[in-house]
N, C-alpha and C. Protein backbone atom coordinates (compact mmCIF):
# COMPACT_ATOMS: atom_id res chain seq x y z
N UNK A 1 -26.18 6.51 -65.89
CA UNK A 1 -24.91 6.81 -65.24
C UNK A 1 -23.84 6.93 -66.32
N UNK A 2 -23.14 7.89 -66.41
CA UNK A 2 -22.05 8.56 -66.96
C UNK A 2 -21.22 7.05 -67.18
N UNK A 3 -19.88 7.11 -67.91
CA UNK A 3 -18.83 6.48 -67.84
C UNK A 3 -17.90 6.68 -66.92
N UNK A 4 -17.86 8.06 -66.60
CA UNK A 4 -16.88 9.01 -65.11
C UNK A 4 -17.53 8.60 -63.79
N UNK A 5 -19.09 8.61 -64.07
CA UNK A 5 -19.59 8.32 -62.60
C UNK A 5 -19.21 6.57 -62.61
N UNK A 6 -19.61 5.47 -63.44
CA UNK A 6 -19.09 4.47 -63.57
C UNK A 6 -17.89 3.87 -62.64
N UNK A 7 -16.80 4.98 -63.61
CA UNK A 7 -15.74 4.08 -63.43
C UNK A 7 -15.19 5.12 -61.84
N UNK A 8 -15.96 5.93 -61.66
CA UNK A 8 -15.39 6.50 -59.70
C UNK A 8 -16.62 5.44 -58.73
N UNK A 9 -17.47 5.52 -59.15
CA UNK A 9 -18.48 4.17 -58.13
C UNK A 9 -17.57 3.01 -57.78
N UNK A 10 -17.31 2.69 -59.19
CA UNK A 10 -15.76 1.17 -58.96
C UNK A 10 -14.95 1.60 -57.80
N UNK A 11 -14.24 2.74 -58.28
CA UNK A 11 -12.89 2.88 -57.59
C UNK A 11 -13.41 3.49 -56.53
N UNK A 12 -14.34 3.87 -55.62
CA UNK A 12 -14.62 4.51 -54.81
C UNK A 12 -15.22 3.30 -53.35
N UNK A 13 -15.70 2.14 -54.64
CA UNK A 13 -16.34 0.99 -53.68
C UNK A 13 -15.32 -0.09 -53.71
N UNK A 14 -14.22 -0.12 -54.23
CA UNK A 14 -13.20 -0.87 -54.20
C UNK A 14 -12.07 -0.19 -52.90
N UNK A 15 -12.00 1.24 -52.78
CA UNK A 15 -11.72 1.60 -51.49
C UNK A 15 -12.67 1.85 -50.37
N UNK A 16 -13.30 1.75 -50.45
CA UNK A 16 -14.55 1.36 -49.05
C UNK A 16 -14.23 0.01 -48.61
N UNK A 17 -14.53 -0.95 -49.75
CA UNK A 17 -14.00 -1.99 -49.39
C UNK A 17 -13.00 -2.69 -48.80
N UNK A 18 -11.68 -1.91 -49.19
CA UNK A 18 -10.24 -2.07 -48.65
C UNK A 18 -9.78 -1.64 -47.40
N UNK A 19 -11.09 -0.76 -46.74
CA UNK A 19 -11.09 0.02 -45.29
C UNK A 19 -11.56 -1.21 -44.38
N UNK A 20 -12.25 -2.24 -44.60
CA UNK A 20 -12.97 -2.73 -44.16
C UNK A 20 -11.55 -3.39 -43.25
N UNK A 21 -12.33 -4.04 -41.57
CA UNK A 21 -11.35 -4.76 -40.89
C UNK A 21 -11.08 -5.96 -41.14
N UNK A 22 -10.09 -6.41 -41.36
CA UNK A 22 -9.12 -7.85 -41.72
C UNK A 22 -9.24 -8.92 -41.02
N UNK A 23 -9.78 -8.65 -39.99
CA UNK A 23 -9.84 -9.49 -38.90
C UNK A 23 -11.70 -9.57 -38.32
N UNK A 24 -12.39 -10.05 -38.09
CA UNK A 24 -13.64 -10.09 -37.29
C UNK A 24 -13.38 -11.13 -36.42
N UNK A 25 -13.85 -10.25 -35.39
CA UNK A 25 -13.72 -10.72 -33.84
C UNK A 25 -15.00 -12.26 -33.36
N UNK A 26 -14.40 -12.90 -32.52
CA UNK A 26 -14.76 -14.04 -32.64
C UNK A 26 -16.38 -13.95 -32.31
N UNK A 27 -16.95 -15.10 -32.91
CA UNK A 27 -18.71 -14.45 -32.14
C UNK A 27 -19.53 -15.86 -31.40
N UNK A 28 -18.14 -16.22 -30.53
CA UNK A 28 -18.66 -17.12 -29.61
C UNK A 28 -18.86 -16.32 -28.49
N UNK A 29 -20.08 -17.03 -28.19
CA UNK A 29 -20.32 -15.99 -26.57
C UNK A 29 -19.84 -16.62 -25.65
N UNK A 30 -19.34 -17.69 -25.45
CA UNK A 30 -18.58 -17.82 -24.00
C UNK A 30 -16.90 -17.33 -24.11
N UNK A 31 -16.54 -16.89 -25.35
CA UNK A 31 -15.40 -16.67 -25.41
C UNK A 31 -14.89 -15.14 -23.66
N UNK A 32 -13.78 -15.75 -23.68
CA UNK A 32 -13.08 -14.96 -22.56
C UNK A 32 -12.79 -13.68 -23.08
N UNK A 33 -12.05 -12.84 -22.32
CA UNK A 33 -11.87 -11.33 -22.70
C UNK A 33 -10.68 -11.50 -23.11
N UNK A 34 -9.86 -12.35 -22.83
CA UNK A 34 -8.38 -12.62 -23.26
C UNK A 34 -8.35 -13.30 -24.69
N UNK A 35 -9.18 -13.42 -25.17
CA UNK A 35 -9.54 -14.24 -26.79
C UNK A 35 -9.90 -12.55 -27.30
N UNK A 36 -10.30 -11.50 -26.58
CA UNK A 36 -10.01 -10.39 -27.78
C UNK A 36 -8.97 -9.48 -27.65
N UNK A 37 -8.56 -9.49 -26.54
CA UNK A 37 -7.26 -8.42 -26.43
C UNK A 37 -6.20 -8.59 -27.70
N UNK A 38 -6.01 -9.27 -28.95
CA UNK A 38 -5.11 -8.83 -29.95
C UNK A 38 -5.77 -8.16 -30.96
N UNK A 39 -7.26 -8.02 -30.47
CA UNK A 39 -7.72 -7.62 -31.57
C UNK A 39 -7.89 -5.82 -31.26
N UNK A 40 -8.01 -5.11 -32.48
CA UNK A 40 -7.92 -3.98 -32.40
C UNK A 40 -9.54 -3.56 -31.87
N UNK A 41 -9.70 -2.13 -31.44
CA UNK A 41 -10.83 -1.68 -31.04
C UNK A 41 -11.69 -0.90 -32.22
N UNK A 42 -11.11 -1.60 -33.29
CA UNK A 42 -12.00 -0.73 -34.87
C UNK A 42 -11.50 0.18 -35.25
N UNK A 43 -12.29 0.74 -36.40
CA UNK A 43 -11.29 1.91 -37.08
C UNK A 43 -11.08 3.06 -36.81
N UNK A 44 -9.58 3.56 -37.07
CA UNK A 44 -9.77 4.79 -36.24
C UNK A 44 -10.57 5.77 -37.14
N UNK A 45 -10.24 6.99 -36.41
CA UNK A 45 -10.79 8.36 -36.74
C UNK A 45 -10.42 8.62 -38.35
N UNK A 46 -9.51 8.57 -38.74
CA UNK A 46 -9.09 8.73 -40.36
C UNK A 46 -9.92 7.80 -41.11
N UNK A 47 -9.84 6.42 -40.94
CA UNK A 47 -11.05 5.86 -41.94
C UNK A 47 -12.52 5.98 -41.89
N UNK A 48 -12.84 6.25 -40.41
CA UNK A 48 -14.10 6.76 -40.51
C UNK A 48 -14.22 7.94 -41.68
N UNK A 49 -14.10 8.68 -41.41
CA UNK A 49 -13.55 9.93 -42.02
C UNK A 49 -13.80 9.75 -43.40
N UNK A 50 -12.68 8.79 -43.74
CA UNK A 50 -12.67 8.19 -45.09
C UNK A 50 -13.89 7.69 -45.68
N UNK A 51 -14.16 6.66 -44.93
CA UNK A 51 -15.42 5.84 -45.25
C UNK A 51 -16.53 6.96 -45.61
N UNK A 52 -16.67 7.77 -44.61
CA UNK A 52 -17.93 9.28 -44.72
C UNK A 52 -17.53 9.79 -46.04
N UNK A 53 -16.41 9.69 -46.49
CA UNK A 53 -16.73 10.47 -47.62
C UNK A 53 -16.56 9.99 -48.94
N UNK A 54 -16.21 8.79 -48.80
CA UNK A 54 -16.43 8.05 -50.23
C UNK A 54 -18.26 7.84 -50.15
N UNK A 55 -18.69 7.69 -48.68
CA UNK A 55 -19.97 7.22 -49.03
C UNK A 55 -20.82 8.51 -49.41
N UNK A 56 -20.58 9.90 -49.04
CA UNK A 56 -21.19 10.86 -49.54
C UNK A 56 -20.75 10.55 -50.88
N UNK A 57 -19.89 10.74 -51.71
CA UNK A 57 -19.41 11.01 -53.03
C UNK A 57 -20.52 9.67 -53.54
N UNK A 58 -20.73 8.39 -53.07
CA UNK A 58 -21.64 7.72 -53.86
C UNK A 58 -22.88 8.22 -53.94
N UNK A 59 -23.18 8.79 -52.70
CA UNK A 59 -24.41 9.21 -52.34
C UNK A 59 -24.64 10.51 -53.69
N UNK A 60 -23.80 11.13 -53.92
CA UNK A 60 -23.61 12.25 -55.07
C UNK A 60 -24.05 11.29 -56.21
N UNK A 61 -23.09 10.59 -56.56
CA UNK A 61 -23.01 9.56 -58.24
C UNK A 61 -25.05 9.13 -57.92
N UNK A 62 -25.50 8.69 -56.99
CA UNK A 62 -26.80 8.30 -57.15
C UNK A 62 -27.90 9.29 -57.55
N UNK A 63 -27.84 10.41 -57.12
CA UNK A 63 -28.30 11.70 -56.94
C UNK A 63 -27.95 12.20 -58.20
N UNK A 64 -27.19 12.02 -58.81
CA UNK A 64 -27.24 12.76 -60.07
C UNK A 64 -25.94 14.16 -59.88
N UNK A 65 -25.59 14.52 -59.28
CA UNK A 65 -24.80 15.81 -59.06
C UNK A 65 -23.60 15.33 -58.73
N UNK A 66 -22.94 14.17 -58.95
CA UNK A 66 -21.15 13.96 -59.07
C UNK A 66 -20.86 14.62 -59.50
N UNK A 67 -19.46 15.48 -59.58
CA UNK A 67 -18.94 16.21 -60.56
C UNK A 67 -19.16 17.62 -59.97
N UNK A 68 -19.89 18.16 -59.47
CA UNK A 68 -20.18 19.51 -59.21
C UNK A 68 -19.85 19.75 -57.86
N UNK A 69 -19.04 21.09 -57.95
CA UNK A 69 -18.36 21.67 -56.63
C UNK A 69 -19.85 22.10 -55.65
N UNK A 70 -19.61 21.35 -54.71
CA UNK A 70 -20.51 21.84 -53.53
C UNK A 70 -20.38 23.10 -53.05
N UNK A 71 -19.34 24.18 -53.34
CA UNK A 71 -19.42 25.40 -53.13
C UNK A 71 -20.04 26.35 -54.26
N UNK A 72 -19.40 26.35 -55.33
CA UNK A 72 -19.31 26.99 -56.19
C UNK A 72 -20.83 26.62 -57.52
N UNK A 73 -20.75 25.20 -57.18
CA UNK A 73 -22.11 24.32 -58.28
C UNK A 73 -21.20 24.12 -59.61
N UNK A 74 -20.05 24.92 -59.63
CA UNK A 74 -19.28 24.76 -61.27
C UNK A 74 -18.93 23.29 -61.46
N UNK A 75 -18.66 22.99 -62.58
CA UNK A 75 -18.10 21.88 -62.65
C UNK A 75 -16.15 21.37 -61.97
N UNK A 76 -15.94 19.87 -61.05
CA UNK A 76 -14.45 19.78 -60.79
C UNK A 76 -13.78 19.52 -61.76
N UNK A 77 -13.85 19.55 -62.70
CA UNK A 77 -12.83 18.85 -63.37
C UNK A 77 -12.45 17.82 -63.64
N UNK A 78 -11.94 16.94 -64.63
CA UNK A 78 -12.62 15.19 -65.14
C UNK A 78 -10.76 15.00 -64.50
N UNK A 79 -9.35 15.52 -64.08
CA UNK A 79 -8.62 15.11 -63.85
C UNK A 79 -9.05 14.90 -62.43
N UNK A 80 -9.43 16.21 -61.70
CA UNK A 80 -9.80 16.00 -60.28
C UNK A 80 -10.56 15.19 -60.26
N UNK A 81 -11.62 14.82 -60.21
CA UNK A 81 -12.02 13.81 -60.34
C UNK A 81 -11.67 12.70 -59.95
N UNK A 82 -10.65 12.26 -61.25
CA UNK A 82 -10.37 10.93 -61.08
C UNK A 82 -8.60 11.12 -60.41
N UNK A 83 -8.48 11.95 -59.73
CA UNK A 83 -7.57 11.82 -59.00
C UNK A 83 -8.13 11.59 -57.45
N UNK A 84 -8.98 12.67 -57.17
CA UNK A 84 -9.57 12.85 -56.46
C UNK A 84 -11.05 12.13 -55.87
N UNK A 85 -11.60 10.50 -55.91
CA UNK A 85 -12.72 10.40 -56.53
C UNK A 85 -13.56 11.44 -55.73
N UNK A 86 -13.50 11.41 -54.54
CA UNK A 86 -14.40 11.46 -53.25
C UNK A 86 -14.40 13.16 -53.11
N UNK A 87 -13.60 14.04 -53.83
CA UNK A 87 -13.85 15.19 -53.65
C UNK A 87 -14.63 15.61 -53.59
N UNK A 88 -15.22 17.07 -53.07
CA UNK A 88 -16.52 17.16 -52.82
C UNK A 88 -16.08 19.05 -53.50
N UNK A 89 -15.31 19.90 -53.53
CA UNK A 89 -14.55 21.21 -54.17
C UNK A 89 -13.90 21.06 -55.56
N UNK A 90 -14.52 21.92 -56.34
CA UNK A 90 -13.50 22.18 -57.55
C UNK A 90 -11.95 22.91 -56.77
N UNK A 91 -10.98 22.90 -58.02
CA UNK A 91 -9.71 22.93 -57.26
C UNK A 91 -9.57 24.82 -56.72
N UNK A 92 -10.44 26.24 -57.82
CA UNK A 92 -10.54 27.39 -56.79
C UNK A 92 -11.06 26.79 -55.39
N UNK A 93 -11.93 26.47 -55.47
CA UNK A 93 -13.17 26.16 -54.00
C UNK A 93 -12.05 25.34 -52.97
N UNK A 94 -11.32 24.56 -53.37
CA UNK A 94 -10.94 23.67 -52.76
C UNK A 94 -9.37 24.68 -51.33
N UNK A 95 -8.84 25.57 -52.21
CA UNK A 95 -7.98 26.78 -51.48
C UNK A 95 -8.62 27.41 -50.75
N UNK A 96 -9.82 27.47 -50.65
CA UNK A 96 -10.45 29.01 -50.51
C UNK A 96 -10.00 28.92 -48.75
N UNK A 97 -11.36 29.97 -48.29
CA UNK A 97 -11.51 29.72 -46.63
C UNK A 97 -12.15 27.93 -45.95
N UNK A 98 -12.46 26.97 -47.08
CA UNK A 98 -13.03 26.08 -46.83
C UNK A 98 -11.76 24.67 -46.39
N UNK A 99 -11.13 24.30 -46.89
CA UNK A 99 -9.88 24.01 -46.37
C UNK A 99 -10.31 22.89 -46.35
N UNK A 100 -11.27 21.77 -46.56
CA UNK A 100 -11.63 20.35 -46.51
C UNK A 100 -11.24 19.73 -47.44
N UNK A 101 -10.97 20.06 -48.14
CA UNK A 101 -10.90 18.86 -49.08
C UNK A 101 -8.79 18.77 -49.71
């Protein structure tokens, strides 16, 4: 593993981590329904989201192909990159008709 793949695994599992919920819901079973109503109903749609794609981008760093635009195969760029960890488009690819990233 690279020093780039390295140090985006860190920062990539240090925000996975930070998605995680703050709170876990109690895991007594006689508890009432009124012992969870302050609690939230999990994460929304954006961290899912999130979560999916830091965990693809690890899933990349394991695989060997971090770094390479899933459209194009060129290389992103070592700023994108590490601006970007979880990108999955170099920055042409990233304008194009594809619009994800």
């Amino acid at each position: 593993m690279s020093q780039l793949e390295a140090q985006a695994r860190d920062q990539l599992l240090r925000r996975r981590n930070s998605l995680r919920p703050a709170v876990e819901l109690p895991a007594d079973p006689a508890a009432r329904w009124l012992d969870y109503e302050g609690f939230s109903a999990g994460p929304s749609d954006r961290v899912r989201r999130e979560v999916a794609e830091i965990d693809a981008a690890l899933q990349r760093i394991a695989e060997g192909s971090y770094g390479s635009c899933l459209a194009c195969g060129g290389p992103m760029g070592l700023q994108r990159l590490r601006a970007i960890p979880e990108g999955r488009y170099c920055l042409g690819c990233s304008g194009a008709a594809l619009g994800d990233d």
